[in-house]
PDB file of N, CA and C in Angstrom:
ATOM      1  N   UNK A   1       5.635 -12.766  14.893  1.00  0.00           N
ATOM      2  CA  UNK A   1       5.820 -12.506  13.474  1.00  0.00           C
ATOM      3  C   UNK A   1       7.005 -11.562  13.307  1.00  0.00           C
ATOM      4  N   UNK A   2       8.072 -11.603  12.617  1.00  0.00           N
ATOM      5  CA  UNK A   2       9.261 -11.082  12.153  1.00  0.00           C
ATOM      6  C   UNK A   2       8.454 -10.034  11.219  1.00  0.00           C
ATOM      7  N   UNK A   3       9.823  -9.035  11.200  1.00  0.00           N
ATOM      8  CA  UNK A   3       9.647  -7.708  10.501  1.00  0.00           C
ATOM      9  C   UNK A   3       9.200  -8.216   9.277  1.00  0.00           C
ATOM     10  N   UNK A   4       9.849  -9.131   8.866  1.00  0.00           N
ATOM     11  CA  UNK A   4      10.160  -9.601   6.925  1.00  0.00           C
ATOM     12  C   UNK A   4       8.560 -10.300   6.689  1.00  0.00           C
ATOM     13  N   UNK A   5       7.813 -10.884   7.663  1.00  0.00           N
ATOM     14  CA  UNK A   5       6.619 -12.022   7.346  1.00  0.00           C
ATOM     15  C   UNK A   5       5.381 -10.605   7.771  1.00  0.00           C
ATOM     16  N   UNK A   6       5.816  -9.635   8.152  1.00  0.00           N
ATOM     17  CA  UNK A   6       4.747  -8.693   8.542  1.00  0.00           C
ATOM     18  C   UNK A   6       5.051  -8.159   6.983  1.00  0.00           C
ATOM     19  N   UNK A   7       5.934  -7.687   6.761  1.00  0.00           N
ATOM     20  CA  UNK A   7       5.960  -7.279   5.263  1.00  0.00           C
ATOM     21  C   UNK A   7       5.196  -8.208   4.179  1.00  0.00           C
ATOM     22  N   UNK A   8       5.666  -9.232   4.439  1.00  0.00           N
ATOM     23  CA  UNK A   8       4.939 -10.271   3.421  1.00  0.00           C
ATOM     24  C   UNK A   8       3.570  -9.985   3.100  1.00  0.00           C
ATOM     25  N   UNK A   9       2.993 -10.431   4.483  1.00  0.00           N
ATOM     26  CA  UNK A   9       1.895  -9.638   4.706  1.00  0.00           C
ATOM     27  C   UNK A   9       1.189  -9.125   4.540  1.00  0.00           C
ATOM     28  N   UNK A  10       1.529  -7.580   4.233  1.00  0.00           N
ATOM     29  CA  UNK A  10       0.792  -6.503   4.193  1.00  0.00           C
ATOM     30  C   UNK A  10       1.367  -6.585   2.532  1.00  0.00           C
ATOM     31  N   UNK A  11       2.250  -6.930   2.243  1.00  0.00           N
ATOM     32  CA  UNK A  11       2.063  -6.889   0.415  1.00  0.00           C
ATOM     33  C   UNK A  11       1.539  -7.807  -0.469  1.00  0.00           C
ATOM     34  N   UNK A  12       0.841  -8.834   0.506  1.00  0.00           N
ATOM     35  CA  UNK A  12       0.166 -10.088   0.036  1.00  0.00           C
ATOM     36  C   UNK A  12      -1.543  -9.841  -0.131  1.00  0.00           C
ATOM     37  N   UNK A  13      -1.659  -9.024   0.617  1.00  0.00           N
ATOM     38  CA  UNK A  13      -2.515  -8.090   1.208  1.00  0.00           C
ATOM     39  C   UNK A  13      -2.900  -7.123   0.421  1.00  0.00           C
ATOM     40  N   UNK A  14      -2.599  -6.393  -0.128  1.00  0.00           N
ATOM     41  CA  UNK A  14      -2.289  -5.096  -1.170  1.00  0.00           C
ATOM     42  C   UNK A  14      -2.140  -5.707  -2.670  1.00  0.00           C
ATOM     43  N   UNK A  15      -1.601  -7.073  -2.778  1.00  0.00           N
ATOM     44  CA  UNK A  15      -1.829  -7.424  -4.101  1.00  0.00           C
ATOM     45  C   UNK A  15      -3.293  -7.756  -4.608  1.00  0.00           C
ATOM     46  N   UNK A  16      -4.325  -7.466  -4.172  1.00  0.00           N
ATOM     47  CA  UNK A  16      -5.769  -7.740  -4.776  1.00  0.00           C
ATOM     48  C   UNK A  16      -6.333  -6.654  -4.569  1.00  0.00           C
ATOM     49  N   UNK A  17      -6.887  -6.061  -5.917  1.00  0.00           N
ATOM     50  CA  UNK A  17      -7.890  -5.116  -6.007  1.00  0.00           C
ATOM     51  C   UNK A  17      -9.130  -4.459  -4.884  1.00  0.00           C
ATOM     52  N   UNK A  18      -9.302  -5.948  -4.858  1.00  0.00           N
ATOM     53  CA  UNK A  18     -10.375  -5.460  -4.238  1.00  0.00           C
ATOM     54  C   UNK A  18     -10.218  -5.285  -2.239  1.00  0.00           C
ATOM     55  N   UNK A  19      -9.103  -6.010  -1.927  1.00  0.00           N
ATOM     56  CA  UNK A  19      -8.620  -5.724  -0.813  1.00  0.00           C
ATOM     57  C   UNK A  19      -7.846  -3.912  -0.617  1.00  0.00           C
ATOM     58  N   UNK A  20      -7.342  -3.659  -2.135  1.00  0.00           N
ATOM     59  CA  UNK A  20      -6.795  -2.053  -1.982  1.00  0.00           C
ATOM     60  C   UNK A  20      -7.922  -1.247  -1.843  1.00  0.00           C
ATOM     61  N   UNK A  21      -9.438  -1.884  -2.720  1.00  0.00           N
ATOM     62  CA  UNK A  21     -10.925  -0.898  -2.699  1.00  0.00           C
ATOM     63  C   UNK A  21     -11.106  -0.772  -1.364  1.00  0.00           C
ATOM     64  N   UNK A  22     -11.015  -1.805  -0.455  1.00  0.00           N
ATOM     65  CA  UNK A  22     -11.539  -1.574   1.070  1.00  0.00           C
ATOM     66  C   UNK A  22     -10.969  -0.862   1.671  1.00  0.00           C
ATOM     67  N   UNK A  23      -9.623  -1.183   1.772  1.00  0.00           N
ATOM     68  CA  UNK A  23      -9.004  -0.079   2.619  1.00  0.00           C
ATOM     69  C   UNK A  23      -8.733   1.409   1.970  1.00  0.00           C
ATOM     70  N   UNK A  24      -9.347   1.621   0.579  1.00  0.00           N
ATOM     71  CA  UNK A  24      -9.371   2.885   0.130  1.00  0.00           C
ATOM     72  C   UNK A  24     -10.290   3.438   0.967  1.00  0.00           C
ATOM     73  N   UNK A  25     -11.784   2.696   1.029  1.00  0.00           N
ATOM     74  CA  UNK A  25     -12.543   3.082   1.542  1.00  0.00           C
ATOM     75  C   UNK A  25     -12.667   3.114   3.479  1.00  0.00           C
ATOM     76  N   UNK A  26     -12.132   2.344   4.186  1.00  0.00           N
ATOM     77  CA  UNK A  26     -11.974   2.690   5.494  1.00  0.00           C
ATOM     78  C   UNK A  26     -10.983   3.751   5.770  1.00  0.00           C
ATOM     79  N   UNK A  27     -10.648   4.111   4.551  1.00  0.00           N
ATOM     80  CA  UNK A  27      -9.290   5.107   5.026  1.00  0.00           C
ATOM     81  C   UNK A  27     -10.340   6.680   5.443  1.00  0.00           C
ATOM     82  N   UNK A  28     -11.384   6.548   4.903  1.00  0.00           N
ATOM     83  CA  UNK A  28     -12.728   7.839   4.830  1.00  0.00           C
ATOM     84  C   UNK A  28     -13.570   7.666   6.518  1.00  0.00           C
ATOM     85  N   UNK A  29     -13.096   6.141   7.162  1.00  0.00           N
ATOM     86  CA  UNK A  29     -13.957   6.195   8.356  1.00  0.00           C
ATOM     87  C   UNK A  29     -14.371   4.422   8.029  1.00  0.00           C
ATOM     88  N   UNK A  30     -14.573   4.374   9.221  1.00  0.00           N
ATOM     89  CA  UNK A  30     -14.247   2.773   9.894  1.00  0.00           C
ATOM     90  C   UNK A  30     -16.587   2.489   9.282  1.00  0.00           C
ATOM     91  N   UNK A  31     -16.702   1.083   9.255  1.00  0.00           N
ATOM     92  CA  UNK A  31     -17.678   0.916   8.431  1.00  0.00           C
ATOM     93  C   UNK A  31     -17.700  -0.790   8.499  1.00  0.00           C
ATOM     94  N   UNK A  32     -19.185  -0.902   8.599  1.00  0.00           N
ATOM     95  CA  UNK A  32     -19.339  -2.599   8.567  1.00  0.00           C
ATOM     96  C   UNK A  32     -19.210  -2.941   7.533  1.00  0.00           C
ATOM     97  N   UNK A  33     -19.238  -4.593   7.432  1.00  0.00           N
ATOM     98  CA  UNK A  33     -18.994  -5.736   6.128  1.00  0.00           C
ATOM     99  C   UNK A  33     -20.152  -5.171   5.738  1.00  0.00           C
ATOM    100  N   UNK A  34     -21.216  -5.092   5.521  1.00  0.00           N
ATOM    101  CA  UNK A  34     -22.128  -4.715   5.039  1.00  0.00           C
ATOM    102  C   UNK A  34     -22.230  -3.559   4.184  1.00  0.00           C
ATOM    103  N   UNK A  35     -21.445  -2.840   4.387  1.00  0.00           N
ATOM    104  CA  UNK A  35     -21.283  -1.253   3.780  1.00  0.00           C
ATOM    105  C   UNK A  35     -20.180  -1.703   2.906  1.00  0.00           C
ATOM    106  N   UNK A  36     -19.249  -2.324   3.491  1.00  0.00           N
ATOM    107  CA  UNK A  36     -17.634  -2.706   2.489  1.00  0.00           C
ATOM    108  C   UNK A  36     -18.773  -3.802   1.707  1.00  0.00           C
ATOM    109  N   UNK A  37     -19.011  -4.647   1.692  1.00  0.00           N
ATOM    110  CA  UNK A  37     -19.231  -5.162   0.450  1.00  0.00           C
ATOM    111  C   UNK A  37     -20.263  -4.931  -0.827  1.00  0.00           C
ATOM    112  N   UNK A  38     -21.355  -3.341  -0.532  1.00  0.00           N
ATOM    113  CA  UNK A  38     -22.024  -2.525  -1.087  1.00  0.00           C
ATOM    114  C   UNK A  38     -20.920  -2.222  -2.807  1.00  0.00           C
ATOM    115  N   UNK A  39     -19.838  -2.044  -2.521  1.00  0.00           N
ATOM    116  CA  UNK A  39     -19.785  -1.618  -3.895  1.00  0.00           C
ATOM    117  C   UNK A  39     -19.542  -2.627  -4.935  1.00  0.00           C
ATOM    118  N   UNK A  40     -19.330  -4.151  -4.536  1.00  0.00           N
ATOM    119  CA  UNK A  40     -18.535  -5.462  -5.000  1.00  0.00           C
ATOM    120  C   UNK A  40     -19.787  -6.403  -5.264  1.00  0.00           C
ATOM    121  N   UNK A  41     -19.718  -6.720  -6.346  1.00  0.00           N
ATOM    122  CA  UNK A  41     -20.522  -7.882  -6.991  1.00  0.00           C
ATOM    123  C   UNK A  41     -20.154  -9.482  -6.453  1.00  0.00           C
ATOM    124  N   UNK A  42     -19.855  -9.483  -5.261  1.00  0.00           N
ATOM    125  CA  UNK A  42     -19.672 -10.558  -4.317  1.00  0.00           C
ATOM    126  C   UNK A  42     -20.552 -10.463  -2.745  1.00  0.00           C
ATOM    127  N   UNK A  43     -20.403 -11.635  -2.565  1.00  0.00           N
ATOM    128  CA  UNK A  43     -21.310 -12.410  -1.264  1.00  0.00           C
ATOM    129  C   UNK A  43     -20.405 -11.468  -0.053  1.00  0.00           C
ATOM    130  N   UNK A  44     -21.241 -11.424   0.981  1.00  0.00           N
ATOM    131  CA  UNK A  44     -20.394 -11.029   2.273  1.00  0.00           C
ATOM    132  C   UNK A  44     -19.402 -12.232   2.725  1.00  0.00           C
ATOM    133  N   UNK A  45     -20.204 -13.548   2.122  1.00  0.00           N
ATOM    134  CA  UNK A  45     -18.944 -14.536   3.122  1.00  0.00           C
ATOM    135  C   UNK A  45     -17.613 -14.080   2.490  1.00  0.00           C
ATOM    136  N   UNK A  46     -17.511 -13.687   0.803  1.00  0.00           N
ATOM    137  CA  UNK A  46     -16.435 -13.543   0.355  1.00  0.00           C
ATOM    138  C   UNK A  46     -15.875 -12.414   0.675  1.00  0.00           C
ATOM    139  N   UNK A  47     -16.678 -11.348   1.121  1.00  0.00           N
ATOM    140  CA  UNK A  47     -15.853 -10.295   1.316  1.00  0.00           C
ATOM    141  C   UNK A  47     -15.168 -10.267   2.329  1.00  0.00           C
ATOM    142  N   UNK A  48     -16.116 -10.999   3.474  1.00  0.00           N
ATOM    143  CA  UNK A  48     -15.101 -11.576   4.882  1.00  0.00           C
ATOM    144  C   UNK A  48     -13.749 -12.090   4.578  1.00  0.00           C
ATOM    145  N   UNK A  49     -13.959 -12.792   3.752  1.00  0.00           N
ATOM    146  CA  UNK A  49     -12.491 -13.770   3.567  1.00  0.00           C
ATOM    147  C   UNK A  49     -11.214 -12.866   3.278  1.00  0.00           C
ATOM    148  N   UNK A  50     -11.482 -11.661   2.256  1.00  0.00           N
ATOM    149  CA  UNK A  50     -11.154 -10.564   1.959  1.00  0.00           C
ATOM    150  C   UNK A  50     -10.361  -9.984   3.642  1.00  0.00           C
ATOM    151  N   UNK A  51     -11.627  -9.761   4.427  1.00  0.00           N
ATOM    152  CA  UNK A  51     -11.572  -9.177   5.415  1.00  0.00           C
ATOM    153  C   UNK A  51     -10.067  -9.515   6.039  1.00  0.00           C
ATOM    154  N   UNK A  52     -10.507 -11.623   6.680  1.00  0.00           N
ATOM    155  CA  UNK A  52      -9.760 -11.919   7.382  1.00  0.00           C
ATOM    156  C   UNK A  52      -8.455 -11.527   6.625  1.00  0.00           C
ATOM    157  N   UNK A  53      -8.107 -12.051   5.593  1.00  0.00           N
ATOM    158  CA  UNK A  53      -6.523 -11.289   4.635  1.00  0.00           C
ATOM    159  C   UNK A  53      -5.971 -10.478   5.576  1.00  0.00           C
ATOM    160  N   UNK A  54      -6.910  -9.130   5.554  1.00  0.00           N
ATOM    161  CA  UNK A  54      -6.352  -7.675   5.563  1.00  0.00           C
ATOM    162  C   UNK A  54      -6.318  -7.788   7.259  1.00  0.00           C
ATOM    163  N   UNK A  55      -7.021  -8.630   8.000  1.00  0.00           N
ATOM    164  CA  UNK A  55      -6.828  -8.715   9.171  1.00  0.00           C
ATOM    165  C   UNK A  55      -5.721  -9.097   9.978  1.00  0.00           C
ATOM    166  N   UNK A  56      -4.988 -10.469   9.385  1.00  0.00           N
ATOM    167  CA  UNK A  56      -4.008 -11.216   9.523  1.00  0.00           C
ATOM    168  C   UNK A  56      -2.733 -10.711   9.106  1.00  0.00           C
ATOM    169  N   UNK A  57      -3.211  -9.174   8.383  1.00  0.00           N
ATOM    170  CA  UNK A  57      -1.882  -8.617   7.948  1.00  0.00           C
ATOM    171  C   UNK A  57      -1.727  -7.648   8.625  1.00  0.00           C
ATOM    172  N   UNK A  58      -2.630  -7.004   9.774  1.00  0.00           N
ATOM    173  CA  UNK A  58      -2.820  -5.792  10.605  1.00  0.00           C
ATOM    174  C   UNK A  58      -3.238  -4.753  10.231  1.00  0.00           C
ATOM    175  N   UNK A  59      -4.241  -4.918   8.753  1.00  0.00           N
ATOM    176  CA  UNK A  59      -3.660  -3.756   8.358  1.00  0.00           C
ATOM    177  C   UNK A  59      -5.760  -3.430   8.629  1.00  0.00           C
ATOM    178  N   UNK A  60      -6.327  -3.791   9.236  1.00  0.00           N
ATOM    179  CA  UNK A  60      -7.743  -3.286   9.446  1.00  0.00           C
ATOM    180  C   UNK A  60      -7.936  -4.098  11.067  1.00  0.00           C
ATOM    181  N   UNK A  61      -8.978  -3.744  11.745  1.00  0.00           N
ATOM    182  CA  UNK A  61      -9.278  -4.258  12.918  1.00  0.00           C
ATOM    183  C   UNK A  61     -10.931  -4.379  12.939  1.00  0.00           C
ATOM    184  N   UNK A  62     -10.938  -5.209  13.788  1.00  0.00           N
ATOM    185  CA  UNK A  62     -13.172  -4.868  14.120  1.00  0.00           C
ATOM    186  C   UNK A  62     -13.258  -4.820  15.837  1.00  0.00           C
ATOM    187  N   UNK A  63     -13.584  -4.127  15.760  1.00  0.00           N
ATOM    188  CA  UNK A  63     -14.404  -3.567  16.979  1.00  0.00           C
ATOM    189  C   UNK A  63     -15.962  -4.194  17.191  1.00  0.00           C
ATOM    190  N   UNK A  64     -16.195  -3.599  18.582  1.00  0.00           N
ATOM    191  CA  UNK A  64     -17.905  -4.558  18.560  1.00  0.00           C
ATOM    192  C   UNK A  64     -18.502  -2.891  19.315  1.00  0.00           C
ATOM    193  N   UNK A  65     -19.992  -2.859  18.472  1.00  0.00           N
ATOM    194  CA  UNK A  65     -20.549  -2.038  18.707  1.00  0.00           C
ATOM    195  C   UNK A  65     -22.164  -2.628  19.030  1.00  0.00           C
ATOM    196  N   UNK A  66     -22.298  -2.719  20.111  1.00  0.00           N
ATOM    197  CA  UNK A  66     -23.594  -3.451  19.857  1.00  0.00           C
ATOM    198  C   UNK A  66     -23.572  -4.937  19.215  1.00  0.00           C
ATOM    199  N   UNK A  67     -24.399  -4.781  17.857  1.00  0.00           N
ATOM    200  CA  UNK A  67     -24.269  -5.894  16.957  1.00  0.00           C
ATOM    201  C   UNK A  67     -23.662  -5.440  15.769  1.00  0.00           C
ATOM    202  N   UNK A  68     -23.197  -4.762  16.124  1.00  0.00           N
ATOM    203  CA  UNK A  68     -22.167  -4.169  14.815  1.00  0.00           C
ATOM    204  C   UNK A  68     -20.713  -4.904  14.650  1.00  0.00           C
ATOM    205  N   UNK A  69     -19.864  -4.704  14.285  1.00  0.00           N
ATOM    206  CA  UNK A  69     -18.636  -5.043  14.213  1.00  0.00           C
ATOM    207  C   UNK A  69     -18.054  -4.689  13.073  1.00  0.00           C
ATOM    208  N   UNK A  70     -18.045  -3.235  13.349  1.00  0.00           N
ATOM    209  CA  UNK A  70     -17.404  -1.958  12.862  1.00  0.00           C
ATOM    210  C   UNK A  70     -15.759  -2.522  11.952  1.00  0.00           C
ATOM    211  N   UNK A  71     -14.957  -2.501  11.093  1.00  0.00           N
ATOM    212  CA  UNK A  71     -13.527  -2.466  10.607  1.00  0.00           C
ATOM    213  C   UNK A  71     -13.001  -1.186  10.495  1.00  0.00           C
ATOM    214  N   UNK A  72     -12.004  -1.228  10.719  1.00  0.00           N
ATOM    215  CA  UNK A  72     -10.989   0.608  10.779  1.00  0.00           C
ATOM    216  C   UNK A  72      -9.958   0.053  10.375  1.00  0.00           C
ATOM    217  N   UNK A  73      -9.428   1.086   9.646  1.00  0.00           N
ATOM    218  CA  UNK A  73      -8.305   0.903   8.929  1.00  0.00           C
ATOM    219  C   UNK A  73      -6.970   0.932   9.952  1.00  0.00           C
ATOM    220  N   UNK A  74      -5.802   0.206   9.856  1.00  0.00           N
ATOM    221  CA  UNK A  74      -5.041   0.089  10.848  1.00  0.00           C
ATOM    222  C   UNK A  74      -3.769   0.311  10.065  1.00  0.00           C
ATOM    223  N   UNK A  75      -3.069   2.164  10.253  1.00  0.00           N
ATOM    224  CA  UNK A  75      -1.921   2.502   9.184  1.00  0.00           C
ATOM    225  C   UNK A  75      -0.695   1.826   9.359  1.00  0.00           C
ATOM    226  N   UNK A  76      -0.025   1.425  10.381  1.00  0.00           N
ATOM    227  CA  UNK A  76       1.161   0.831  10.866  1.00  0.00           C
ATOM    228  C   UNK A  76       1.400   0.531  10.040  1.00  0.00           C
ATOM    229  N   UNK A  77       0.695  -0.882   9.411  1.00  0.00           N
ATOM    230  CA  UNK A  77       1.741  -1.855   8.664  1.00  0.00           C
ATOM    231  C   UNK A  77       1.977  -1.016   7.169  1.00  0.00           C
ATOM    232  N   UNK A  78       1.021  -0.084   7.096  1.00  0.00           N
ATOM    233  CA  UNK A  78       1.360   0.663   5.457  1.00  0.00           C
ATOM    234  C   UNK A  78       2.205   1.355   6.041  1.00  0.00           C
ATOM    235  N   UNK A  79       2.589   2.184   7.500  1.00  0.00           N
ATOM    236  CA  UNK A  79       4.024   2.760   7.458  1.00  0.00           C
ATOM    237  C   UNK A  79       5.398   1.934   7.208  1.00  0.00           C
ATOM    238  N   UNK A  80       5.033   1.086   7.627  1.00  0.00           N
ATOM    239  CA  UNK A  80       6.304   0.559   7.768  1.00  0.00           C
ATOM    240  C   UNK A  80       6.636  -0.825   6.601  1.00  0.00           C
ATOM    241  N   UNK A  81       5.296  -0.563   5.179  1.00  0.00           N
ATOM    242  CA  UNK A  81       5.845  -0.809   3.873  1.00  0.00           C
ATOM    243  C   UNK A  81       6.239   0.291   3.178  1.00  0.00           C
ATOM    244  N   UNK A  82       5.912   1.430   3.862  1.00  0.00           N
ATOM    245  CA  UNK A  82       6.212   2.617   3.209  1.00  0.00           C
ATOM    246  C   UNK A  82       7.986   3.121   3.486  1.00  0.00           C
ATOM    247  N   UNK A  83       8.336   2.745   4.308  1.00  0.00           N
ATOM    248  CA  UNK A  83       9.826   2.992   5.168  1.00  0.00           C
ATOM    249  C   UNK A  83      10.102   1.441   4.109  1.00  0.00           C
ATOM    250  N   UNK A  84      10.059   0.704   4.012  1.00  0.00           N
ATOM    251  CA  UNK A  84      10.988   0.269   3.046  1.00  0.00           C
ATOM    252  C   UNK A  84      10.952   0.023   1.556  1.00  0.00           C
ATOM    253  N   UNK A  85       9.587   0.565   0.885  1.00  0.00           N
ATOM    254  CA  UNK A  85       9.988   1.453  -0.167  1.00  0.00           C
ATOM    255  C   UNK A  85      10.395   2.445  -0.361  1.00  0.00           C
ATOM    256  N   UNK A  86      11.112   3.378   0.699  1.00  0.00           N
ATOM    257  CA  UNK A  86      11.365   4.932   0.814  1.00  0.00           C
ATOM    258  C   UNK A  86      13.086   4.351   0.415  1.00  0.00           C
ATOM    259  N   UNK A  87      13.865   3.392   0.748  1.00  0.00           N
ATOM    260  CA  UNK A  87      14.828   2.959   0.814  1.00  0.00           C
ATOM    261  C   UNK A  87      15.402   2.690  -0.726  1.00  0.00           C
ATOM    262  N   UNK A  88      14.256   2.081  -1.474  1.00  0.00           N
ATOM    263  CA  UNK A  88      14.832   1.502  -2.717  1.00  0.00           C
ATOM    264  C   UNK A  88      14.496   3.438  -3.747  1.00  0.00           C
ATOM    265  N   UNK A  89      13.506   4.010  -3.266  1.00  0.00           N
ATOM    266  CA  UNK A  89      13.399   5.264  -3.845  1.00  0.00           C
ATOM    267  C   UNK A  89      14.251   6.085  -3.716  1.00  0.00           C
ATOM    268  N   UNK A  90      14.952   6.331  -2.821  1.00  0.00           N
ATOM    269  CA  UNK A  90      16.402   6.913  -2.559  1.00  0.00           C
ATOM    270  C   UNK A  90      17.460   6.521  -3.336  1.00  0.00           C
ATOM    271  N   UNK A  91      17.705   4.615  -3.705  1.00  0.00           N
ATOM    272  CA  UNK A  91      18.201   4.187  -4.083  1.00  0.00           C
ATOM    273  C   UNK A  91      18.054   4.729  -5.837  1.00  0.00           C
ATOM    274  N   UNK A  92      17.081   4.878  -6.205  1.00  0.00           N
ATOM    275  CA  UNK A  92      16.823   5.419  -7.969  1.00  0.00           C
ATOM    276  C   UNK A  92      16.900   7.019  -8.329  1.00  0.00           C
ATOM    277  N   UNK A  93      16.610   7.322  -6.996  1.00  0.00           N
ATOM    278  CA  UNK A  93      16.339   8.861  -6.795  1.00  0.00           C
ATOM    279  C   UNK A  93      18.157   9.182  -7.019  1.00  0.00           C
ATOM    280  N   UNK A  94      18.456   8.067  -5.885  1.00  0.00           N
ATOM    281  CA  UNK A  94      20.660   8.736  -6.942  1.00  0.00           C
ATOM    282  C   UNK A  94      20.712   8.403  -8.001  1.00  0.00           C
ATOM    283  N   UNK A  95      20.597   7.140  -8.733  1.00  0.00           N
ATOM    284  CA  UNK A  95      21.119   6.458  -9.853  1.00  0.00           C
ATOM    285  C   UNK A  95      20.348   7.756 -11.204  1.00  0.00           C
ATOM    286  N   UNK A  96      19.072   7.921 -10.758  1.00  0.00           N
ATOM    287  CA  UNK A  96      18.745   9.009 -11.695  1.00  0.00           C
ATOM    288  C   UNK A  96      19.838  10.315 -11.528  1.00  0.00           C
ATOM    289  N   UNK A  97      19.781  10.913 -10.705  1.00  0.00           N
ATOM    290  CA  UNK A  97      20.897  12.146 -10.119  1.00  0.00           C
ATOM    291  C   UNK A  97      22.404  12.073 -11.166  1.00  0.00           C
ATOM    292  N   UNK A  98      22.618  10.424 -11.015  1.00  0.00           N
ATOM    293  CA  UNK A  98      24.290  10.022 -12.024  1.00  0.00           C
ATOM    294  C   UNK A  98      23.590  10.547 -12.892  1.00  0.00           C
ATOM    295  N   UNK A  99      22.602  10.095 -13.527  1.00  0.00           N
ATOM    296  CA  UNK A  99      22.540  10.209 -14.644  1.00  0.00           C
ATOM    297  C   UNK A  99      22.227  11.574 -15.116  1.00  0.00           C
ATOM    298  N   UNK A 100      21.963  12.171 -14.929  1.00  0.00           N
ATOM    299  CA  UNK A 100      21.460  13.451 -15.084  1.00  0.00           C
ATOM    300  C   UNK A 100      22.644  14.248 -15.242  1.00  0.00           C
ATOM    301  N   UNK A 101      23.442  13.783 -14.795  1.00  0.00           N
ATOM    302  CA  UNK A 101      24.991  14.832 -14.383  1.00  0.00           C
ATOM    303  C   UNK A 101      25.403  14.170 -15.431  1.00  0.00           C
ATOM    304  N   UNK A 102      25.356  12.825 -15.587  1.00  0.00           N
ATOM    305  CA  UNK A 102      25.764  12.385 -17.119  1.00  0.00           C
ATOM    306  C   UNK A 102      25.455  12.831 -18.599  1.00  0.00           C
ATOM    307  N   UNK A 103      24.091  13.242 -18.499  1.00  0.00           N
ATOM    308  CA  UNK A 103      23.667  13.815 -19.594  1.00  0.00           C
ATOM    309  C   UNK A 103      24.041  15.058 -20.199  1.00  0.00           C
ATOM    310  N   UNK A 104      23.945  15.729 -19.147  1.00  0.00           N
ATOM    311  CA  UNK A 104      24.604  17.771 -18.647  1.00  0.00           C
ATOM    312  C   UNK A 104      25.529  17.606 -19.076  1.00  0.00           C
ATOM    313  N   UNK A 105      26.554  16.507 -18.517  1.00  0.00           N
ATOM    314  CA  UNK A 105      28.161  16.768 -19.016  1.00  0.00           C
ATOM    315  C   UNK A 105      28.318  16.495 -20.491  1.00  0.00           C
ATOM    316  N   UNK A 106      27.839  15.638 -21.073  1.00  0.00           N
ATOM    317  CA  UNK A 106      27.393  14.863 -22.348  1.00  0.00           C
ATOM    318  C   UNK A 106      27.257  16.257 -23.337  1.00  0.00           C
ATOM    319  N   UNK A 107      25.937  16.911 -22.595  1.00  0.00           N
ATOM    320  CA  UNK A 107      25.493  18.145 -23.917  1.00  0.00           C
ATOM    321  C   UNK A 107      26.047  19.037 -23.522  1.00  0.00           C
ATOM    322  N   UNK A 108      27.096  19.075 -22.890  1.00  0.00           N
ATOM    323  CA  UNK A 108      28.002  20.247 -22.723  1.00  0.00           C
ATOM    324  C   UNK A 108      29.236  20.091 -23.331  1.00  0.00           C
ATOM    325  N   UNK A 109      29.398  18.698 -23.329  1.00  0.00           N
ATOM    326  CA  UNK A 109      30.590  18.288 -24.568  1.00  0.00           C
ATOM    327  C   UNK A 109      30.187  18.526 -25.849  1.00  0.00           C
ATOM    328  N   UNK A 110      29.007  18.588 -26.163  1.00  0.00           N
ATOM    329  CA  UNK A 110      28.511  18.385 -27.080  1.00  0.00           C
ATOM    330  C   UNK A 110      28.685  19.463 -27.871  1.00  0.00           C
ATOM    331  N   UNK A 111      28.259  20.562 -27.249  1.00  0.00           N
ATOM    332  CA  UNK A 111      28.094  22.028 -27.499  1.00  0.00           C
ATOM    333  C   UNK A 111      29.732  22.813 -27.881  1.00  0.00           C
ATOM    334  N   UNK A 112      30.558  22.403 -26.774  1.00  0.00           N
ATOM    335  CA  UNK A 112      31.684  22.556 -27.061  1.00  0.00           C
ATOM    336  C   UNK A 112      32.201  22.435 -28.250  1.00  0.00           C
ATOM    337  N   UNK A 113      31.938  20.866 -29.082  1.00  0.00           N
ATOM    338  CA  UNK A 113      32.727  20.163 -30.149  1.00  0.00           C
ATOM    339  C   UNK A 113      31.974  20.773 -31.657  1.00  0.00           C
ATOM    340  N   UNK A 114      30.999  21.761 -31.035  1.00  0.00           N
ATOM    341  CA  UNK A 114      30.002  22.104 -32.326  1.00  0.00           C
ATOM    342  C   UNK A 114      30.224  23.258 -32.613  1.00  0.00           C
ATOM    343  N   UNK A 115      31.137  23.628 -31.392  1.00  0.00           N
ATOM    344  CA  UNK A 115      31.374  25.697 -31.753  1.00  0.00           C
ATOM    345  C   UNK A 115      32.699  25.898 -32.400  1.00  0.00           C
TER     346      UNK A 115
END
């Protein structure tokens, strides 16, 4: 899987509610389908399906405990959507900066032409 289809991914992933509720909640400590689908007015098969999503995007794992099969949250792929929204935020973080120096200079002309 390429950098760009892991991105896909994990923002394909992050576009459903109820996939952001889960991993809100494994972010507190790793926890069976059984516990993740406690707060959701849906079936476990559906929450699985949910599951596999967030699985296929890296962004949770299951472990085997017994007869458990524990999910933990897996941060990577949110670092490294986070490193390339940090890119376009830099990118606004100047364009705001112009502007700001634009404005200053603006009401400083302003002030000038009024005294």
């Amino acid at each position: 899987m390429t950098p760009s289809d892991r991105l896909d991914a994990t923002f394909a992933a992050l576009s459903d509610p109820t996939r952001r509720a889960i991993l809100a909640r494994l972010a507190s400590g790793e926890a069976s389908v059984a516990q993740l689908s406690e707060p959701f007015a849906m079936s476990q098969p559906a929450i699985s399906k949910h599951l596999k999503v967030l699985e296929r995007a890296g962004l949770i794992s299951r472990g085997r405990d017994a007869q458990r099969r524990p999910c933990r949250l897996e941060a990577r792929p949110l670092a490294e959507a986070t490193g390339w929204m940090e890119n376009y935020r830099q990118f606004w973080e100047g364009r705001f900066q112009r502007l700001d120096t634009l404005l200053d200079e603006r009401k400083t002309l302003e002030r000038t032409d009024n005294e």
